[in-house]
C-alpha atoms as a PDB file:
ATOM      1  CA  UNK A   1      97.780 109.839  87.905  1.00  0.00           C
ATOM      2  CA  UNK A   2      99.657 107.769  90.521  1.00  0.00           C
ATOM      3  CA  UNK A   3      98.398 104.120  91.905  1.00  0.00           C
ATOM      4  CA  UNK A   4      99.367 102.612  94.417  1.00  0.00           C
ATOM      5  CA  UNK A   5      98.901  99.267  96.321  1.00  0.00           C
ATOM      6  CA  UNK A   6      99.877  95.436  95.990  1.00  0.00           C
ATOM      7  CA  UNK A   7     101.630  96.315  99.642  1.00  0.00           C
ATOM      8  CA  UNK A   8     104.048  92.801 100.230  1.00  0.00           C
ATOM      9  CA  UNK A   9     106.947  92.176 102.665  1.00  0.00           C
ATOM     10  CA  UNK A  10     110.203  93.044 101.276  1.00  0.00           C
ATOM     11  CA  UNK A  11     111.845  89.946  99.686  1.00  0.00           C
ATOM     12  CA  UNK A  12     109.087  87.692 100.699  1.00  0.00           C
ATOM     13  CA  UNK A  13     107.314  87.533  97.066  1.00  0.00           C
ATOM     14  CA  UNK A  14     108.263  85.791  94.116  1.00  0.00           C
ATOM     15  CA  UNK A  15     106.720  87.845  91.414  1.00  0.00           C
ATOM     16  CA  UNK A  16     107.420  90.784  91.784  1.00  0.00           C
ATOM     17  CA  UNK A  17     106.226  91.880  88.023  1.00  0.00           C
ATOM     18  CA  UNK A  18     102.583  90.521  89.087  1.00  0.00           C
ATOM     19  CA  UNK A  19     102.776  93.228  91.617  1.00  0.00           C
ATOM     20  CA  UNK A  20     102.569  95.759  88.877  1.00  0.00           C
ATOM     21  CA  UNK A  21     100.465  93.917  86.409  1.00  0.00           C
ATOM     22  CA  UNK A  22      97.806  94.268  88.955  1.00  0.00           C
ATOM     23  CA  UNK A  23      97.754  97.578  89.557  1.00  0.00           C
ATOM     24  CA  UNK A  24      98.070  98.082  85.815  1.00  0.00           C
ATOM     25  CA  UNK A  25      94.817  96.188  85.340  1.00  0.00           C
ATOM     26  CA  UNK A  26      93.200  98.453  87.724  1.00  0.00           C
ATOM     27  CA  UNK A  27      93.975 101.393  86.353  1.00  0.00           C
ATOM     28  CA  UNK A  28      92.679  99.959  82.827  1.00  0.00           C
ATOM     29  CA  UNK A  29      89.479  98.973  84.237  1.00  0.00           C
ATOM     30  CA  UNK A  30      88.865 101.578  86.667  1.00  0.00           C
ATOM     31  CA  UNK A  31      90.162 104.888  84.331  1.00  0.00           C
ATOM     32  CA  UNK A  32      90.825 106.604  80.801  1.00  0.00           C
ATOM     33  CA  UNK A  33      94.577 105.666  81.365  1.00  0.00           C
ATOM     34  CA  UNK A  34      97.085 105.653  78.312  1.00  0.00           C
ATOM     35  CA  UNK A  35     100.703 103.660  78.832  1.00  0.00           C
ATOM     36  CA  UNK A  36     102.402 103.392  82.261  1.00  0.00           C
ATOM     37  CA  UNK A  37     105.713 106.119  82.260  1.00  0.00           C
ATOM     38  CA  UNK A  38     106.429 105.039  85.366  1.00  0.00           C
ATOM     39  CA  UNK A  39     106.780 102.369  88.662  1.00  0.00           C
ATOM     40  CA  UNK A  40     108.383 102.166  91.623  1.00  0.00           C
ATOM     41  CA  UNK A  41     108.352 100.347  94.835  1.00  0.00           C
ATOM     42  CA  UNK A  42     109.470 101.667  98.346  1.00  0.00           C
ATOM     43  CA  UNK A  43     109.455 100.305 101.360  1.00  0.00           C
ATOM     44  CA  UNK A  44     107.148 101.631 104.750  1.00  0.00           C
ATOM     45  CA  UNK A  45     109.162 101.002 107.786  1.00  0.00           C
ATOM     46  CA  UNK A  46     106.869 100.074 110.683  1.00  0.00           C
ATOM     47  CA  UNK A  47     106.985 100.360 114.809  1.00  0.00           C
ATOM     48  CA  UNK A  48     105.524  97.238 116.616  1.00  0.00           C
ATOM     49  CA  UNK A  49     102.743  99.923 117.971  1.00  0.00           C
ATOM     50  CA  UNK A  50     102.435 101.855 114.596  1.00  0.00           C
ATOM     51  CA  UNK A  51     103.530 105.028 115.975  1.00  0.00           C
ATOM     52  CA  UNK A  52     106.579 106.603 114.555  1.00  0.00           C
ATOM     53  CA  UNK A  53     109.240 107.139 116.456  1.00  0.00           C
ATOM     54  CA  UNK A  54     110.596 111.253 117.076  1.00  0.00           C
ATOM     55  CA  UNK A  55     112.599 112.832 119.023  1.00  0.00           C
ATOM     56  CA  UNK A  56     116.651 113.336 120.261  1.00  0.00           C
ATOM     57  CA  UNK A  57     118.893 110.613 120.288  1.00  0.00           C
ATOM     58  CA  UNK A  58     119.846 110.571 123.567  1.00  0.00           C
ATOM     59  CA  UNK A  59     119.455 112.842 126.811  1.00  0.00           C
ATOM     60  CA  UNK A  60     122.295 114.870 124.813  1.00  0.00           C
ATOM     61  CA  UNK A  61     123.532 116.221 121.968  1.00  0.00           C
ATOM     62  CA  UNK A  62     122.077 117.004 118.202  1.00  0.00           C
ATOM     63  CA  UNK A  63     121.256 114.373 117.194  1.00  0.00           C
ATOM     64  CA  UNK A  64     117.314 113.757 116.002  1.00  0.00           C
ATOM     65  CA  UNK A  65     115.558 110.700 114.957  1.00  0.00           C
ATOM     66  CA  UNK A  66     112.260 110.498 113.117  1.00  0.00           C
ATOM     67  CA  UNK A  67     111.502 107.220 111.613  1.00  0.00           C
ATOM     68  CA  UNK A  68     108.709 104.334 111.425  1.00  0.00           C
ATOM     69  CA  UNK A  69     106.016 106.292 109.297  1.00  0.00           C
ATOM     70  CA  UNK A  70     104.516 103.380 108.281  1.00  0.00           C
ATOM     71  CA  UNK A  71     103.698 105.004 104.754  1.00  0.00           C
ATOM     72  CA  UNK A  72     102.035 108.455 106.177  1.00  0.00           C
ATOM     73  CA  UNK A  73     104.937 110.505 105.640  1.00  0.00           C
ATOM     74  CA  UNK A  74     103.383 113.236 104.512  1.00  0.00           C
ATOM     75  CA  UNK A  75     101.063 113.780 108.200  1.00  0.00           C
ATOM     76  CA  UNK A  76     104.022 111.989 110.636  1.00  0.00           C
ATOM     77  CA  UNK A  77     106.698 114.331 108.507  1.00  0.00           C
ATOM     78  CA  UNK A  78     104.737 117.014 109.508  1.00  0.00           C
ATOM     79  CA  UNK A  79     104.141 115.798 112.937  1.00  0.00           C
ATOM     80  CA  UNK A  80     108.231 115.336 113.230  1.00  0.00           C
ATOM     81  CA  UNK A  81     109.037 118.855 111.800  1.00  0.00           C
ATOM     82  CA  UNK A  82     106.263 120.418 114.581  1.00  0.00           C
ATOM     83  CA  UNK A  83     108.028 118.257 117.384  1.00  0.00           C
ATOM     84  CA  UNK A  84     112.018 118.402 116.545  1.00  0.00           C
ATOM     85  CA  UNK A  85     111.349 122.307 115.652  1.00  0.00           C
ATOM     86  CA  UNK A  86     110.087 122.092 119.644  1.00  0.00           C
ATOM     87  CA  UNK A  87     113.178 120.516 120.671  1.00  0.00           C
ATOM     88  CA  UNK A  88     115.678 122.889 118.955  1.00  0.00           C
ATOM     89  CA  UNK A  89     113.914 125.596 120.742  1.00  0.00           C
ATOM     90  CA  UNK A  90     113.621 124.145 124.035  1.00  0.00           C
ATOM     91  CA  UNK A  91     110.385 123.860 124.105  1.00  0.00           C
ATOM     92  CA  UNK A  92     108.721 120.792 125.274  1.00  0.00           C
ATOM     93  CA  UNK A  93     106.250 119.286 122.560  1.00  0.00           C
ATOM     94  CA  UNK A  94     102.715 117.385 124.129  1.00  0.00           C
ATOM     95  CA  UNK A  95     103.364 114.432 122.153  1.00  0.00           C
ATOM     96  CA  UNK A  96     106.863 114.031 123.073  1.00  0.00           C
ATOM     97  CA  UNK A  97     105.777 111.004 125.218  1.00  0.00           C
ATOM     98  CA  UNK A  98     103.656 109.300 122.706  1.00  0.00           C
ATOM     99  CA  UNK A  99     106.203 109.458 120.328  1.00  0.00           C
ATOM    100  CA  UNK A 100     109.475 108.994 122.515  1.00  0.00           C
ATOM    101  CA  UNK A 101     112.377 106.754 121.220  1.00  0.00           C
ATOM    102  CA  UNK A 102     112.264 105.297 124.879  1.00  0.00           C
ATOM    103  CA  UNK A 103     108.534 104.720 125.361  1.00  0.00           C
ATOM    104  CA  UNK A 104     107.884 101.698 126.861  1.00  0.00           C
ATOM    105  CA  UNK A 105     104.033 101.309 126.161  1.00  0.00           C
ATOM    106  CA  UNK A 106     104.247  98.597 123.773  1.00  0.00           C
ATOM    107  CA  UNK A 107     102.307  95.832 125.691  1.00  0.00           C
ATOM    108  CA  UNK A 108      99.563  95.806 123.228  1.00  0.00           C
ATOM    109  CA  UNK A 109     101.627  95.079 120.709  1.00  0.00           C
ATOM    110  CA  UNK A 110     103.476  92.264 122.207  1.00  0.00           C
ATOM    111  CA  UNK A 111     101.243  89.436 120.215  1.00  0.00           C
ATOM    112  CA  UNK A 112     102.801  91.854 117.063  1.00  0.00           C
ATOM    113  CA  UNK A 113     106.244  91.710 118.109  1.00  0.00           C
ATOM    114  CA  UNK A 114     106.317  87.962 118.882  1.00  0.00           C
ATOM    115  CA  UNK A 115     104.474  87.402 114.965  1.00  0.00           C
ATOM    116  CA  UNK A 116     106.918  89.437 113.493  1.00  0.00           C
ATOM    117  CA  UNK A 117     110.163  87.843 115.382  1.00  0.00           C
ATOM    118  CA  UNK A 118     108.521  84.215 114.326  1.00  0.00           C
ATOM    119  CA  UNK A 119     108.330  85.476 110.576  1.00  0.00           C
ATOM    120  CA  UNK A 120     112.136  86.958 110.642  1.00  0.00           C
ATOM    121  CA  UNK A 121     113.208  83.265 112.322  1.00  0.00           C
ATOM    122  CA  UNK A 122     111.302  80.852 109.665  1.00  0.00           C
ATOM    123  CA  UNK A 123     112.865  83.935 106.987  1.00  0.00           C
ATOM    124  CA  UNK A 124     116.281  83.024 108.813  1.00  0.00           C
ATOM    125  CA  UNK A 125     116.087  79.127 108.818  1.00  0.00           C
ATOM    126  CA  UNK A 126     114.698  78.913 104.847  1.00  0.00           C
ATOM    127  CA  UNK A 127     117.807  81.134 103.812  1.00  0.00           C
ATOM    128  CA  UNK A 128     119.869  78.102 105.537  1.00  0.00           C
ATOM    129  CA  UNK A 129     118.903  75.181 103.402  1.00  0.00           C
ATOM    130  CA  UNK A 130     119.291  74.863  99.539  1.00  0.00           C
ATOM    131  CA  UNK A 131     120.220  77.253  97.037  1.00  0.00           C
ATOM    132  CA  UNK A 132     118.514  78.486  93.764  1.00  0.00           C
ATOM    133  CA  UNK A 133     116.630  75.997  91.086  1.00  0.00           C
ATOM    134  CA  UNK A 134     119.453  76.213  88.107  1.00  0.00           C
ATOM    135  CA  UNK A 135     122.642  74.133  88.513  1.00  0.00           C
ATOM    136  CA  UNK A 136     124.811  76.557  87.019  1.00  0.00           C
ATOM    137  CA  UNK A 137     124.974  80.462  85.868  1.00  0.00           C
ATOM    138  CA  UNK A 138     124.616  79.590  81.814  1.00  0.00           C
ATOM    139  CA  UNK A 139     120.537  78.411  83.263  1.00  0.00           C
ATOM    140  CA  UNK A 140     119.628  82.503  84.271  1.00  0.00           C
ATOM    141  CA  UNK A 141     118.442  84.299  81.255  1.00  0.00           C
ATOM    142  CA  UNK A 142     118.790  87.919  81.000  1.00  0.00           C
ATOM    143  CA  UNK A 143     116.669  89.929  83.978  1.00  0.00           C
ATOM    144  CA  UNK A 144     116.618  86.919  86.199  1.00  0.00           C
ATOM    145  CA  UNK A 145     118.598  86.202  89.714  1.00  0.00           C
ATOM    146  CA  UNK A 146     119.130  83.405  91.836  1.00  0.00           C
ATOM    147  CA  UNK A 147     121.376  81.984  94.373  1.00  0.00           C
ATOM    148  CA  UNK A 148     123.915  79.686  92.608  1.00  0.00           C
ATOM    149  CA  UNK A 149     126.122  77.114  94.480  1.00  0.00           C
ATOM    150  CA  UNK A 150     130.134  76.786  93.019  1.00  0.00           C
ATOM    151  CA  UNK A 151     132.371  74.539  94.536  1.00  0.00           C
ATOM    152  CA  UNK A 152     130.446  74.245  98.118  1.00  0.00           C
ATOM    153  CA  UNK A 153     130.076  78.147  98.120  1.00  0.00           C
ATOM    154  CA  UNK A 154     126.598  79.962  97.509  1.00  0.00           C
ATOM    155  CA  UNK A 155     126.506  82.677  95.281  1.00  0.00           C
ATOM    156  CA  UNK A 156     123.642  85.657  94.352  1.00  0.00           C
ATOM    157  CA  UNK A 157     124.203  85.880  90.866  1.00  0.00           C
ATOM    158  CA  UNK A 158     121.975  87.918  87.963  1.00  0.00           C
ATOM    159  CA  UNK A 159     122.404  88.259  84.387  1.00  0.00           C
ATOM    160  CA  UNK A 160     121.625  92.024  82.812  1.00  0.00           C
ATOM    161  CA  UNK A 161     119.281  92.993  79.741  1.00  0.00           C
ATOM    162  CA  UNK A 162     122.808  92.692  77.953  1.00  0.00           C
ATOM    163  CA  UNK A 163     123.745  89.687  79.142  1.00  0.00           C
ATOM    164  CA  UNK A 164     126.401  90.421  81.589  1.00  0.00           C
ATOM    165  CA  UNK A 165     126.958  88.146  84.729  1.00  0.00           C
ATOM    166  CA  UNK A 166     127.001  89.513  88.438  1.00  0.00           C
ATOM    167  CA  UNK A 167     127.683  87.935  91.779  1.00  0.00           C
ATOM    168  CA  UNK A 168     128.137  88.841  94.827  1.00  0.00           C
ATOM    169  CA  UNK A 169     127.950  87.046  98.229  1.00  0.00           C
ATOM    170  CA  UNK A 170     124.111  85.851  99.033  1.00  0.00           C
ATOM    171  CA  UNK A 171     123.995  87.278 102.754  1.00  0.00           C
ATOM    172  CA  UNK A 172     123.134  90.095 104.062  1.00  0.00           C
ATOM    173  CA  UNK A 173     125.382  92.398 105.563  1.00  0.00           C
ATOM    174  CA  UNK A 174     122.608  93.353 108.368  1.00  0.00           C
ATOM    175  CA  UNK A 175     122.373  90.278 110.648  1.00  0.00           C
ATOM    176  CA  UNK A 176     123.292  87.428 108.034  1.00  0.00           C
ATOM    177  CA  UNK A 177     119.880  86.248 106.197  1.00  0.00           C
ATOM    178  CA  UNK A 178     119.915  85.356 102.543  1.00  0.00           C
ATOM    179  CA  UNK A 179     118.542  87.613  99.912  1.00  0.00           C
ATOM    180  CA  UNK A 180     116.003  87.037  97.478  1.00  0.00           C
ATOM    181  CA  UNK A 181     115.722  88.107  94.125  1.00  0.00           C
ATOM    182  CA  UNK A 182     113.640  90.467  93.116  1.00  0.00           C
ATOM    183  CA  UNK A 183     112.928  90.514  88.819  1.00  0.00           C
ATOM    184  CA  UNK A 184     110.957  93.347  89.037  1.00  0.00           C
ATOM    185  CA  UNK A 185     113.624  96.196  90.554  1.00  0.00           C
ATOM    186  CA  UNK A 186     116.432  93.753  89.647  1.00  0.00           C
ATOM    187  CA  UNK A 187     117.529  93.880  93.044  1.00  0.00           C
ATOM    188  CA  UNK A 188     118.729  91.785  95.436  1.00  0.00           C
ATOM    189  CA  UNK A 189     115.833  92.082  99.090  1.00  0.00           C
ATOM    190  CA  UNK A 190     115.987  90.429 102.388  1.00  0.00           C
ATOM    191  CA  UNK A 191     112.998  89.351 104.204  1.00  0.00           C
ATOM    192  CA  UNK A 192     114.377  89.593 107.158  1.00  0.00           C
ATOM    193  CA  UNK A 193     114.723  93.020 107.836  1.00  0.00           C
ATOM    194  CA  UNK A 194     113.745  94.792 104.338  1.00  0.00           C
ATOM    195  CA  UNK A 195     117.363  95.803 103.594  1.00  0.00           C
ATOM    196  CA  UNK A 196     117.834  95.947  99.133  1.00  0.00           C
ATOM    197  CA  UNK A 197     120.874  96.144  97.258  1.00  0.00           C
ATOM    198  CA  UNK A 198     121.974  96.637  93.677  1.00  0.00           C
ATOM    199  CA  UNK A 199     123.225  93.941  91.564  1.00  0.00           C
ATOM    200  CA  UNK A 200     126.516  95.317  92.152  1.00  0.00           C
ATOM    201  CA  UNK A 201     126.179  94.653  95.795  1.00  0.00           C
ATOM    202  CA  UNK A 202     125.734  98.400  96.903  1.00  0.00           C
ATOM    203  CA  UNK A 203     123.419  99.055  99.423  1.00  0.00           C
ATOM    204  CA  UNK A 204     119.804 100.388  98.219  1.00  0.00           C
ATOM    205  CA  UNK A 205     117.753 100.532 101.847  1.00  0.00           C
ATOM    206  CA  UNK A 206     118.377 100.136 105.121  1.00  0.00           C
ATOM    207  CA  UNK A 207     118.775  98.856 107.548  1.00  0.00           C
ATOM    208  CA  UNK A 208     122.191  96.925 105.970  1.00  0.00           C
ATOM    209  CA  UNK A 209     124.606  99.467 105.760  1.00  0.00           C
ATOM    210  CA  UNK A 210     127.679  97.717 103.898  1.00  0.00           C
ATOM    211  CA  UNK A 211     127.091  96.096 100.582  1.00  0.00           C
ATOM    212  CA  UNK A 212     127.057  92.944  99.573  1.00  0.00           C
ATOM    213  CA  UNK A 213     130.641  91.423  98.794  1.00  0.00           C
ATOM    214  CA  UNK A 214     131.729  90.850  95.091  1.00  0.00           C
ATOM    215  CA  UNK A 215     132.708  86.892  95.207  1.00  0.00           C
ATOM    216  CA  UNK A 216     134.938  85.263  92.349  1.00  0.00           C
ATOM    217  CA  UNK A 217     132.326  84.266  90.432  1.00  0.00           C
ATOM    218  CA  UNK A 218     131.765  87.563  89.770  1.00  0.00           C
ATOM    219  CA  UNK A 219     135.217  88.688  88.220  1.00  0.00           C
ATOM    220  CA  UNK A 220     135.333  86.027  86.092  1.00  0.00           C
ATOM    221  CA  UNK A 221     131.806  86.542  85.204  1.00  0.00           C
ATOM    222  CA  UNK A 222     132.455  89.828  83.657  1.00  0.00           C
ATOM    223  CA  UNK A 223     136.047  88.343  81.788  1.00  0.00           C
ATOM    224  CA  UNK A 224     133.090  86.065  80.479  1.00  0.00           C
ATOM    225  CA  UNK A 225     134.784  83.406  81.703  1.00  0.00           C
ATOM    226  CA  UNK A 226     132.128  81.142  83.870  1.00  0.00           C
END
């Protein structure tokens, strides 16, 4: 059986692990479940109009873009396969205006595009004041992240289940908002744009597309020297 739900914005929830406890207690009360094997979270990327977005990248070329499913990949993968298929054949697909990467019917969702700009701004302005709770990295306990400040300089550091230290610079390689840490995926999210990486810095999703910098901290972390 798979569950899903507990939908949240990408680096914009603090516990994570609740996330799953929730959907575990449904499953409990709702079905003749035995012990979870597995979880996972993904994330849905979204248009401002809800349609995806399909068709060629540019009025040239071979180069095809199908994104923004919103969570309905399996109908809007289908719907992309149908339309690009189209397109290699020359054929011109009835939805190819609906769905254009140009289309520039988004008036309705102009109060949704303003909402979500506002959200990515406050995101933007939180990640500019303060770092993390603990004064220094011997405060995280094993499975736990948080943004440390050394010397004047801010620092995304996590400790592993065996109690290894990792750091890496706390911005995001996107457009420059501070991550979040996330306990349940032990990963480092940003809530501005959705982008995850690895503890090691390496990129997990999109749309970042250089990982996060080691910092100093970090090598002498693992010497376990802090």
């Amino acid at each position: 059986m798979l569950v899903g739900g507990e939908g949240h914005r990408v680096g914009q929830e603090e516990d994570t692990i609740g996330r799953y406890a929730a959907l575990e207690r449904f499953m409990v009360e709702h079905f003749s479940v035995g012990e979870t094997m597995f979880r996972w979270s993904t994330q849905d990327n979204r248009s401002v109009d809800r349609l995806p977005y399909i068709g060629r990248a540019g009025a040239e070329g071979n180069l095809y873009v199908a994104t923004g499913f919103a969570g309905w990949g399996m109908t809007n993968g289908t719907v992309a396969a149908l339309m690009i298929s189209d397109a290699l054949q020359d054929k011109v697909s009835p939805w190819s205006s609906l769905y254009s990467l140009d289309r520039q019917h988004l008036a309705a969702s102009a109060k949704r595009f303003v909402t979500e700009n506002t959200n990515v701004a406050a995101e933007e302005l939180k990640g500019a004041f303060g770092s993390g709770a603990v004064k220094s990295v011997e405060e995280i306990a094993p499975g736990q992240g948080t943004i440390v400040s050394v010397n004047g300089s801010d620092h995304a550091v996590s400790r592993d289940s065996f109690g290894g230290l990792h750091a890496v610079s706390p911005i995001c390689t996107h457009m420059g908002c501070t991550v979040s840490w996330n306990e349940a995926e032990s990963s480092w999210d940003c809530p501005c744009h959705g982008s995850r990486f690895a503890v090691d810095g390496d990129v997990l999703h999109g749309p970042a597309l250089q990982p996060l910098k080691a910092t100093s901290l970090g090598a002498t972390a693992k010497t376990g020297k802090t």
